[in-house]
PDB file of N, CA and C in Angstrom:
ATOM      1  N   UNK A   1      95.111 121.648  67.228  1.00  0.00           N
ATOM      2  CA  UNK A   1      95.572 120.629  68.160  1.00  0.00           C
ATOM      3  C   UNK A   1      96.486 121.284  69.203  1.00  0.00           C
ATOM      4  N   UNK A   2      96.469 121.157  70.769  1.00  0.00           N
ATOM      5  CA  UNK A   2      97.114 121.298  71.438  1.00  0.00           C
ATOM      6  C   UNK A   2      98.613 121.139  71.326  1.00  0.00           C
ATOM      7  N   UNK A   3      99.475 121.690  71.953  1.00  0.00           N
ATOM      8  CA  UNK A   3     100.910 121.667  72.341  1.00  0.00           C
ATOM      9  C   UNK A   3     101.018 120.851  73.157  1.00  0.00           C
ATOM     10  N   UNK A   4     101.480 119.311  72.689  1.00  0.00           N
ATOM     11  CA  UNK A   4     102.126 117.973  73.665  1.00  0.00           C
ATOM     12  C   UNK A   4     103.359 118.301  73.680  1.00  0.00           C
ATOM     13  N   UNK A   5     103.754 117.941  74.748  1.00  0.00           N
ATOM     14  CA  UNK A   5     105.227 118.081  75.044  1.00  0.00           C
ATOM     15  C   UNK A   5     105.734 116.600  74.525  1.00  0.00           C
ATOM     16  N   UNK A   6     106.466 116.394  73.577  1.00  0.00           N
ATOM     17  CA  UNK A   6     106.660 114.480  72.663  1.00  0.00           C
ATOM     18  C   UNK A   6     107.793 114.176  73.648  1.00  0.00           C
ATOM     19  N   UNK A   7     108.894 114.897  74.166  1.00  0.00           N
ATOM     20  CA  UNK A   7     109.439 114.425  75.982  1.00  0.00           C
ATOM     21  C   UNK A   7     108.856 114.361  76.788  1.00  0.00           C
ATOM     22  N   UNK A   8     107.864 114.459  77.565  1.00  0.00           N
ATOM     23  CA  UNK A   8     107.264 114.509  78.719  1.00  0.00           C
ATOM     24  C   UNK A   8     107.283 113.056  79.013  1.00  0.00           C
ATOM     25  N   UNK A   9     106.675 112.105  78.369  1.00  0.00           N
ATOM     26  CA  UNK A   9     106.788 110.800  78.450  1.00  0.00           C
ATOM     27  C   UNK A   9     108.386 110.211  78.778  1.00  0.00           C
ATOM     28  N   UNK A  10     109.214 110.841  78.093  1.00  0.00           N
ATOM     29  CA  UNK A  10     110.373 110.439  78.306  1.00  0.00           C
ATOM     30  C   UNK A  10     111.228 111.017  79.788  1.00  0.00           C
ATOM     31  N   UNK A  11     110.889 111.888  79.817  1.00  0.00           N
ATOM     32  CA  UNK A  11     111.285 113.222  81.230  1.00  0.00           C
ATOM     33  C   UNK A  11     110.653 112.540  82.899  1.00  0.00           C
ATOM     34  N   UNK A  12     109.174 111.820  82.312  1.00  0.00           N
ATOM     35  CA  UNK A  12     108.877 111.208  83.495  1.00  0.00           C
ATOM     36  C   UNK A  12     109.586 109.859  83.136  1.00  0.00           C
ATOM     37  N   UNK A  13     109.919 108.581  82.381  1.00  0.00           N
ATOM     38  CA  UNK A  13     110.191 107.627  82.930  1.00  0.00           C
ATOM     39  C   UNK A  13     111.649 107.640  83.421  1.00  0.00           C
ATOM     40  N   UNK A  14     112.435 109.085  82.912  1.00  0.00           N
ATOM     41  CA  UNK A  14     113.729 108.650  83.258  1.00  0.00           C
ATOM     42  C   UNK A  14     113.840 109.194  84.959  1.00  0.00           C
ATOM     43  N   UNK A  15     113.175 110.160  84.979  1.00  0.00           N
ATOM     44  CA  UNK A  15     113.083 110.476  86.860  1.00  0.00           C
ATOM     45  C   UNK A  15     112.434 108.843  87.407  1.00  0.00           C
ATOM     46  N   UNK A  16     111.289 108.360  87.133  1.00  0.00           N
ATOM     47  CA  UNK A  16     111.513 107.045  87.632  1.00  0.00           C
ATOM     48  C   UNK A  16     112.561 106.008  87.871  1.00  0.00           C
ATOM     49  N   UNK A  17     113.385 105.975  86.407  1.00  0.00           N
ATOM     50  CA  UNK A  17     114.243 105.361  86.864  1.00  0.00           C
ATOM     51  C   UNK A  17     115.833 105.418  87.448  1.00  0.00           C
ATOM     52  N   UNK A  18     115.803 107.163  87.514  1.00  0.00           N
ATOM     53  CA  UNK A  18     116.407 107.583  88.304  1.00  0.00           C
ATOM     54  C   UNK A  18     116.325 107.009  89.681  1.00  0.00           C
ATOM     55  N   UNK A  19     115.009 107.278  90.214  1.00  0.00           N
ATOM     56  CA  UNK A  19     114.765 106.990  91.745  1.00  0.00           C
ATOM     57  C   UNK A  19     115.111 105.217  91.807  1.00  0.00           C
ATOM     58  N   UNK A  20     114.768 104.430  91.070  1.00  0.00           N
ATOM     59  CA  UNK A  20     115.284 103.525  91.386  1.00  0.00           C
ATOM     60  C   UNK A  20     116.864 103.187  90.982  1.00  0.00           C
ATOM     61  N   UNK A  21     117.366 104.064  90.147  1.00  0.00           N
ATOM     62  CA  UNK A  21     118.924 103.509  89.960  1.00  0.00           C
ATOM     63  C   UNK A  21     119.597 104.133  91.106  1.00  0.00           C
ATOM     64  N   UNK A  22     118.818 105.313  92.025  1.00  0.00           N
ATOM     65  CA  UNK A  22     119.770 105.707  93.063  1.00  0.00           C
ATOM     66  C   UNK A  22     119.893 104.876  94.109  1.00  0.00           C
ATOM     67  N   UNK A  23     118.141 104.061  94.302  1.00  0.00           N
ATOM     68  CA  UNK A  23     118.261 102.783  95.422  1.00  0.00           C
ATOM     69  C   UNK A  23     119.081 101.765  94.889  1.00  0.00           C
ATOM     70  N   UNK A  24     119.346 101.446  93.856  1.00  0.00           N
ATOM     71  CA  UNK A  24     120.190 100.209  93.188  1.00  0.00           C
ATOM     72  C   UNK A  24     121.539 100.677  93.653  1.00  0.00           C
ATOM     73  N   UNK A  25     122.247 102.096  93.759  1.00  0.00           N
ATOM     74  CA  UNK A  25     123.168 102.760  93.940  1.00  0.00           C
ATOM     75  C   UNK A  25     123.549 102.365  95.566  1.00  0.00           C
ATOM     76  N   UNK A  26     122.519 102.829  96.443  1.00  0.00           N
ATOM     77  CA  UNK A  26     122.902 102.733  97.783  1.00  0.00           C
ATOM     78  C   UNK A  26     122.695 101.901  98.592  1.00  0.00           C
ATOM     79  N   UNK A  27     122.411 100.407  97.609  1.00  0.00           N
ATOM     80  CA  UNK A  27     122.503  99.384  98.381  1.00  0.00           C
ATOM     81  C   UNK A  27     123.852  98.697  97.868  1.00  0.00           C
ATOM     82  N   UNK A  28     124.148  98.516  96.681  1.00  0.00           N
ATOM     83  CA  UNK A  28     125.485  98.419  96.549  1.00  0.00           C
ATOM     84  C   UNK A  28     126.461  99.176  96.987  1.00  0.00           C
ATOM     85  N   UNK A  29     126.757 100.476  97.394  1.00  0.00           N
ATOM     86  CA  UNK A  29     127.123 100.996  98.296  1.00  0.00           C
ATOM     87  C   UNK A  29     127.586 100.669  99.605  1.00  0.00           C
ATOM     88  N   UNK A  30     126.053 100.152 100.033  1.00  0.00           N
ATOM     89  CA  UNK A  30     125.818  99.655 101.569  1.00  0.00           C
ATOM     90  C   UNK A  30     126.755  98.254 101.856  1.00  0.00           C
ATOM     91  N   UNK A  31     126.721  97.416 100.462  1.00  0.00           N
ATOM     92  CA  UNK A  31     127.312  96.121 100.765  1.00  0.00           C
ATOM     93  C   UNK A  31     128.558  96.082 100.169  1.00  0.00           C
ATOM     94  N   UNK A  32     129.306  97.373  99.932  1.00  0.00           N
ATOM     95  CA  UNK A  32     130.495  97.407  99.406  1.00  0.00           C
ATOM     96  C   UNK A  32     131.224  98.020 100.777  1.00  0.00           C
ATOM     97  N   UNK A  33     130.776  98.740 101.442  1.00  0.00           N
ATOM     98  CA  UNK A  33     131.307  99.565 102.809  1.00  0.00           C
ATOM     99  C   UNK A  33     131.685  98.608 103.800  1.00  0.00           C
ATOM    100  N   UNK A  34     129.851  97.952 103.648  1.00  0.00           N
ATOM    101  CA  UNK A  34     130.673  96.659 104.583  1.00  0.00           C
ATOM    102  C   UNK A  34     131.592  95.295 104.755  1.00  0.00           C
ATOM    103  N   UNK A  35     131.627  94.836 103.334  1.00  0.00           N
ATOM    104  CA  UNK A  35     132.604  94.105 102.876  1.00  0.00           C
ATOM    105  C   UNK A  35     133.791  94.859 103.036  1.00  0.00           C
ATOM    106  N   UNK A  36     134.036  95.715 102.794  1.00  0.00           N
ATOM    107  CA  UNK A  36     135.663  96.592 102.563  1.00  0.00           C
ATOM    108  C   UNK A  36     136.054  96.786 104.242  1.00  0.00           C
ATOM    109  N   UNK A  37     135.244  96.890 105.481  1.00  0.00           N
ATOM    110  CA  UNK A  37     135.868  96.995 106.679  1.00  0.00           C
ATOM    111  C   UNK A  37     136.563  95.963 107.589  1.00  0.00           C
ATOM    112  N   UNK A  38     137.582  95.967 107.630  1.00  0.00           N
ATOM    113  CA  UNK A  38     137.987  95.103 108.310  1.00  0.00           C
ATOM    114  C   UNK A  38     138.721  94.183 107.741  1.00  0.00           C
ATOM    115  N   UNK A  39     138.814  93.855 106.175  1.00  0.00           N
ATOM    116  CA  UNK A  39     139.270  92.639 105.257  1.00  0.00           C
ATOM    117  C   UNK A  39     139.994  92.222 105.285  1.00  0.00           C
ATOM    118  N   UNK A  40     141.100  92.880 106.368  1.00  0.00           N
ATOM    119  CA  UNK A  40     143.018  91.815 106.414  1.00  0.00           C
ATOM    120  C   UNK A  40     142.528  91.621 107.864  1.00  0.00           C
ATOM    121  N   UNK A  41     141.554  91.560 108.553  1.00  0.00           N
ATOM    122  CA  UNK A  41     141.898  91.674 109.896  1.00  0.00           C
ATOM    123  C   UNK A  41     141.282  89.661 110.221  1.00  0.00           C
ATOM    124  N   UNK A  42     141.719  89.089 111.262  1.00  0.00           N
ATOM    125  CA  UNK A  42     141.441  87.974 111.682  1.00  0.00           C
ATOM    126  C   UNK A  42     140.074  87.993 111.801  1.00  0.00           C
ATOM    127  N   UNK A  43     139.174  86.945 111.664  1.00  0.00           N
ATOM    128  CA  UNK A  43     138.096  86.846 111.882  1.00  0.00           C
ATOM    129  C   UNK A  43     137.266  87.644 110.984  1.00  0.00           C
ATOM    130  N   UNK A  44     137.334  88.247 109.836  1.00  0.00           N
ATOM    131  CA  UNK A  44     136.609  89.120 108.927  1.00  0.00           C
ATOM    132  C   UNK A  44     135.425  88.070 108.470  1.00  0.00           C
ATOM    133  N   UNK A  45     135.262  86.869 107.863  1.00  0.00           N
ATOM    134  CA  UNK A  45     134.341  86.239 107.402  1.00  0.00           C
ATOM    135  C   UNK A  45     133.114  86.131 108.376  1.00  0.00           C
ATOM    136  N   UNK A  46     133.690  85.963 109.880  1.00  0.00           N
ATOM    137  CA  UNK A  46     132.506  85.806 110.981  1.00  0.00           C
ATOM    138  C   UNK A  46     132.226  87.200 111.229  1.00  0.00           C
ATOM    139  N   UNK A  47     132.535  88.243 111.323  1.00  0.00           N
ATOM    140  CA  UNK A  47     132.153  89.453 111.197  1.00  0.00           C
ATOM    141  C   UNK A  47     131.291  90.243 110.481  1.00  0.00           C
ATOM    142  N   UNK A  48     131.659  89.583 109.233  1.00  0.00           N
ATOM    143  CA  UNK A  48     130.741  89.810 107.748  1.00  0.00           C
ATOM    144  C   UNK A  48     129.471  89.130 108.044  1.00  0.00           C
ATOM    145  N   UNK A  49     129.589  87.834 108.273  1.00  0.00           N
ATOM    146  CA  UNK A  49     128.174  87.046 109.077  1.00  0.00           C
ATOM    147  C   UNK A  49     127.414  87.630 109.903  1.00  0.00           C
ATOM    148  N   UNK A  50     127.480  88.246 110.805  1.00  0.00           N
ATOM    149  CA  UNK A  50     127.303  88.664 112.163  1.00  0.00           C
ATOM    150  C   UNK A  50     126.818  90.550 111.414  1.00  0.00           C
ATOM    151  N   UNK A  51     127.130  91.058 110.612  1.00  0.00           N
ATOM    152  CA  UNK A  51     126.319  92.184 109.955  1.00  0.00           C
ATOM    153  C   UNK A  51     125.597  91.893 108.998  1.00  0.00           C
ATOM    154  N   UNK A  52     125.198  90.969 108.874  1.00  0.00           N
ATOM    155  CA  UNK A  52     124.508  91.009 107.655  1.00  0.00           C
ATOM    156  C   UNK A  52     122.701  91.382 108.480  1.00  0.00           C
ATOM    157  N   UNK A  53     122.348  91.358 109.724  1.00  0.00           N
ATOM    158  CA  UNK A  53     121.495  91.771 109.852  1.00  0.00           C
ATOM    159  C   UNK A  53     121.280  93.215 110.044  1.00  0.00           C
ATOM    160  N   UNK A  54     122.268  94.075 109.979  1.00  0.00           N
ATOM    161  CA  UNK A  54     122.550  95.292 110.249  1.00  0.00           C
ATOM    162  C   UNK A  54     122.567  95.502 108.516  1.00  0.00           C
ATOM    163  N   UNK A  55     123.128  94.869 107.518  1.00  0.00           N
ATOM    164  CA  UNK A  55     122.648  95.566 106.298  1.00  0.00           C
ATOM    165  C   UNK A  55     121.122  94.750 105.689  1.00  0.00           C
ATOM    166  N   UNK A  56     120.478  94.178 106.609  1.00  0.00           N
ATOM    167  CA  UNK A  56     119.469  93.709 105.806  1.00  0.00           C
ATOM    168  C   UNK A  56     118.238  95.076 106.331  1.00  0.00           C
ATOM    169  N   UNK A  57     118.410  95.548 107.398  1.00  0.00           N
ATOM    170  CA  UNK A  57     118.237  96.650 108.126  1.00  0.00           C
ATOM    171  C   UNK A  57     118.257  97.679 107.081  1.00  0.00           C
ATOM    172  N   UNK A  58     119.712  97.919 106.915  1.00  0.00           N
ATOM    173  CA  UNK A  58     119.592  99.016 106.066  1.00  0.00           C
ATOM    174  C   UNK A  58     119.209  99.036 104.529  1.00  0.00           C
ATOM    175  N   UNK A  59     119.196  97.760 103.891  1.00  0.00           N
ATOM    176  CA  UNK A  59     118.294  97.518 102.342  1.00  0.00           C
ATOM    177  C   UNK A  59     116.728  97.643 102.851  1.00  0.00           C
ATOM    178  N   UNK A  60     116.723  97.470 103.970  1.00  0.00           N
ATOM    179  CA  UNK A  60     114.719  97.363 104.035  1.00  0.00           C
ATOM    180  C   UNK A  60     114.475  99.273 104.069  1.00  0.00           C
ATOM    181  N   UNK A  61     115.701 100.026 104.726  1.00  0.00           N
ATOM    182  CA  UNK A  61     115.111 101.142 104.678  1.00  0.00           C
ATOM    183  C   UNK A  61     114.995 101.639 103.473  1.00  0.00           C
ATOM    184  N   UNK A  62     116.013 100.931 102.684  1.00  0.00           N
ATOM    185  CA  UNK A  62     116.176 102.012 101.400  1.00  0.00           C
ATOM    186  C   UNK A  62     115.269 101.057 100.343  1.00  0.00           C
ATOM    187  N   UNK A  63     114.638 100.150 100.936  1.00  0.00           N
ATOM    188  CA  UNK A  63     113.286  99.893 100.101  1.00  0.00           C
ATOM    189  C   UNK A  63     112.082 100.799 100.359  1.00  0.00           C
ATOM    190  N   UNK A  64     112.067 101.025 101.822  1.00  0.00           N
ATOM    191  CA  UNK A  64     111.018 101.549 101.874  1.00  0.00           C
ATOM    192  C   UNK A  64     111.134 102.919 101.266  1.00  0.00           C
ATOM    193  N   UNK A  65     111.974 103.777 101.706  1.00  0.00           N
ATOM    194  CA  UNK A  65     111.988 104.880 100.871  1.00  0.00           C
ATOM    195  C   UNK A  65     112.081 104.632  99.298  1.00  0.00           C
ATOM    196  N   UNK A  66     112.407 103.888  98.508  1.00  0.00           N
ATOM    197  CA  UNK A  66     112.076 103.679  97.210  1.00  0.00           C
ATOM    198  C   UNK A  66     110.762 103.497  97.242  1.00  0.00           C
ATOM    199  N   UNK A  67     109.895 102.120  98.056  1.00  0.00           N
ATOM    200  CA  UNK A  67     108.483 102.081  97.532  1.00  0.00           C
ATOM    201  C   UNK A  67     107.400 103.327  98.190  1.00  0.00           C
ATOM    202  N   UNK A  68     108.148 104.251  98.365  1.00  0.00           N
ATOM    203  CA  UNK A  68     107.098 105.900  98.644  1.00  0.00           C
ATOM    204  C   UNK A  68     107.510 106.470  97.303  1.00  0.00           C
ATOM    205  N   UNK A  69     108.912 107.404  97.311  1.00  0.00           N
ATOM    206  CA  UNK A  69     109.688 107.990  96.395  1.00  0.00           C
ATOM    207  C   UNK A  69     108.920 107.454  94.912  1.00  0.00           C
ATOM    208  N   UNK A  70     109.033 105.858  94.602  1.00  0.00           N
ATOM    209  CA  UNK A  70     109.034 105.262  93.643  1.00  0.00           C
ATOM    210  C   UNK A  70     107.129 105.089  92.990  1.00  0.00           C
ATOM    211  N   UNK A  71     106.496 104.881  94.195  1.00  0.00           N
ATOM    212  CA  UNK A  71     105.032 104.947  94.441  1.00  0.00           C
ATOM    213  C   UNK A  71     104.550 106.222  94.083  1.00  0.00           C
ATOM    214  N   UNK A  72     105.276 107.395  94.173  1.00  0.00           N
ATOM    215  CA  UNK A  72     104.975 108.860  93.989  1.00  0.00           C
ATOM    216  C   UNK A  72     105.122 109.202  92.888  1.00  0.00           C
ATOM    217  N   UNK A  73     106.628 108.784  92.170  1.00  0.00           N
ATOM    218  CA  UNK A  73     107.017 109.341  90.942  1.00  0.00           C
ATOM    219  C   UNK A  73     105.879 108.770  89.763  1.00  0.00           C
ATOM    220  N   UNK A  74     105.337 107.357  89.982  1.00  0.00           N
ATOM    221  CA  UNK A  74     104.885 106.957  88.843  1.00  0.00           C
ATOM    222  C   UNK A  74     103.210 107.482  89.157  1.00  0.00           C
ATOM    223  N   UNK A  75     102.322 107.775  90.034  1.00  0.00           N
ATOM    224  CA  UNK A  75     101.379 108.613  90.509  1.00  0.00           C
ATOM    225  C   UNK A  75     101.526 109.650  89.879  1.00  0.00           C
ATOM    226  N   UNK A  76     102.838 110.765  90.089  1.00  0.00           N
ATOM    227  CA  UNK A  76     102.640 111.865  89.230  1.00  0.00           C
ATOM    228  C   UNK A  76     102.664 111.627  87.705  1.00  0.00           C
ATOM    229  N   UNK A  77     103.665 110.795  87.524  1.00  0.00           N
ATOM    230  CA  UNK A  77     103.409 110.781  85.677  1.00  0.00           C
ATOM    231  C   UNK A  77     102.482 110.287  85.189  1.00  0.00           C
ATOM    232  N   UNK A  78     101.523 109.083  85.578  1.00  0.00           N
ATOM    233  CA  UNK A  78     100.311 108.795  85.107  1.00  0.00           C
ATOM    234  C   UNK A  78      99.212 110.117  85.537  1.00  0.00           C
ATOM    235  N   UNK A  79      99.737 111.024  86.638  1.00  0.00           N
ATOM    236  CA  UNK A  79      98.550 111.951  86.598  1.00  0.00           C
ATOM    237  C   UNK A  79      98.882 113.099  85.298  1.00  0.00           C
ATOM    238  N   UNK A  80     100.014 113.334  85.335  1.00  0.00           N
ATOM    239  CA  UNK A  80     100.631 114.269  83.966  1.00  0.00           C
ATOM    240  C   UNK A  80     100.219 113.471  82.671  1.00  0.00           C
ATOM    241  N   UNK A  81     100.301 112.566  82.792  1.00  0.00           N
ATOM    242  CA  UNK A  81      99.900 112.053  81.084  1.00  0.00           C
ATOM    243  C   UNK A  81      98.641 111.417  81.405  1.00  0.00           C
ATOM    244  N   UNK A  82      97.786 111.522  81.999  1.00  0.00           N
ATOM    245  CA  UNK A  82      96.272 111.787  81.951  1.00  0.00           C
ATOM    246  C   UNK A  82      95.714 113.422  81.405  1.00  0.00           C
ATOM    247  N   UNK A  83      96.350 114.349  82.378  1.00  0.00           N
ATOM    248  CA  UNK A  83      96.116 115.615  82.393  1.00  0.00           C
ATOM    249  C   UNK A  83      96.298 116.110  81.187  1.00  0.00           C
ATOM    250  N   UNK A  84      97.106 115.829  80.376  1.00  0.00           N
ATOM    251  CA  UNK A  84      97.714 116.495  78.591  1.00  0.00           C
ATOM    252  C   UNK A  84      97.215 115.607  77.782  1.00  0.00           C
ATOM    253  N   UNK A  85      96.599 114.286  77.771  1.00  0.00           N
ATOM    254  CA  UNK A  85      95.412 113.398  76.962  1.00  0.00           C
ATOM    255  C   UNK A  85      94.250 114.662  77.131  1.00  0.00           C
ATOM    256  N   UNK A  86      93.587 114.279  78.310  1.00  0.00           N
ATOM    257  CA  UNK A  86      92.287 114.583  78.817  1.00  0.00           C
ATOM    258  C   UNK A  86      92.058 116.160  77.836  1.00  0.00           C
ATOM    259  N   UNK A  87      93.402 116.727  78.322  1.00  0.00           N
ATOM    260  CA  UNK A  87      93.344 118.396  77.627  1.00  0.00           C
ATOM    261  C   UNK A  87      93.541 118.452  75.892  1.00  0.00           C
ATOM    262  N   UNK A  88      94.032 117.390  75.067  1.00  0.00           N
ATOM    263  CA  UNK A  88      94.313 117.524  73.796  1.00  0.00           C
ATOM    264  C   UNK A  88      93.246 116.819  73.842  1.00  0.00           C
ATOM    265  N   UNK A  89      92.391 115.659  74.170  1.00  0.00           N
ATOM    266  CA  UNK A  89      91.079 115.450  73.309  1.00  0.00           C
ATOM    267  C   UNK A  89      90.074 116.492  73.749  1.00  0.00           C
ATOM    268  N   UNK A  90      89.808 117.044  74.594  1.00  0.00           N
ATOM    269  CA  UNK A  90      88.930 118.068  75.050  1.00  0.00           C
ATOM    270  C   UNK A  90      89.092 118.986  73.379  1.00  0.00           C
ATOM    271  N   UNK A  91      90.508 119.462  73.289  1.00  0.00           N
ATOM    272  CA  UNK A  91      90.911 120.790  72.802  1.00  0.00           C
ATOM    273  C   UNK A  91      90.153 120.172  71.068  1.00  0.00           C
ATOM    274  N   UNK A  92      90.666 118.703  70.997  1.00  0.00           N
ATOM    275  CA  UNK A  92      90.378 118.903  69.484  1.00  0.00           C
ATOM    276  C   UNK A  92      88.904 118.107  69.188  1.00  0.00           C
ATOM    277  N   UNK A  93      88.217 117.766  70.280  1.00  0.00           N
ATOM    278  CA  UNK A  93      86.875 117.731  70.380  1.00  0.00           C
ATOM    279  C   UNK A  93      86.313 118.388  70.218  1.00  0.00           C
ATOM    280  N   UNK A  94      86.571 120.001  70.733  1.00  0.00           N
ATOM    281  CA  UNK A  94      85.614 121.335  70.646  1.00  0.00           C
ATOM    282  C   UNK A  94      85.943 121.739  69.373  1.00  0.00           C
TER     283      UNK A  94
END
């Protein structure tokens, strides 16, 4: 019988959910920066109003780069754990 790697399964889902805990990361980020500017100053609530299309802006980018990043990571691991099936039944077929 072939050499499975019994992490590999585990090695790819945690880079998946890496890539998404870093977008979970930098959108809270995004809406912590902008809440925190300005907060003793007059008029902060209408200000906060008035960006929120400037962070809806910036959550759509950091979606989109998640749904590539995120679209990619799980592409490669279903191609890696196709590739080490395909090769251990081959191996203990012959």
């Amino acid at each position: 019988m072939p050499d499975i790697d019994p992490d590999l399964p585990l090695r790819l889902a945690k880079t998946i959910a890496d890539i998404y805990g870093d977008a979970a990361t930098q959108l809270l980020q995004a809406v912590a920066r902008r809440l925190a500017r300005g907060i003793d100053e007059p008029g902060w609530a209408e200000s906060k109003m008035a960006e929120l299309v400037g962070l809806r802006d910036e959550a759509r980018a950091v979606v989109d780069r998640l749904t590539v990043l995120g679209s990619d990571a799980v592409r490669e691991a279903l191609t890696a754990a196709t590739d080490k099936g395909a090769t251990a039944a081959a191996t203990e077929l012959a």
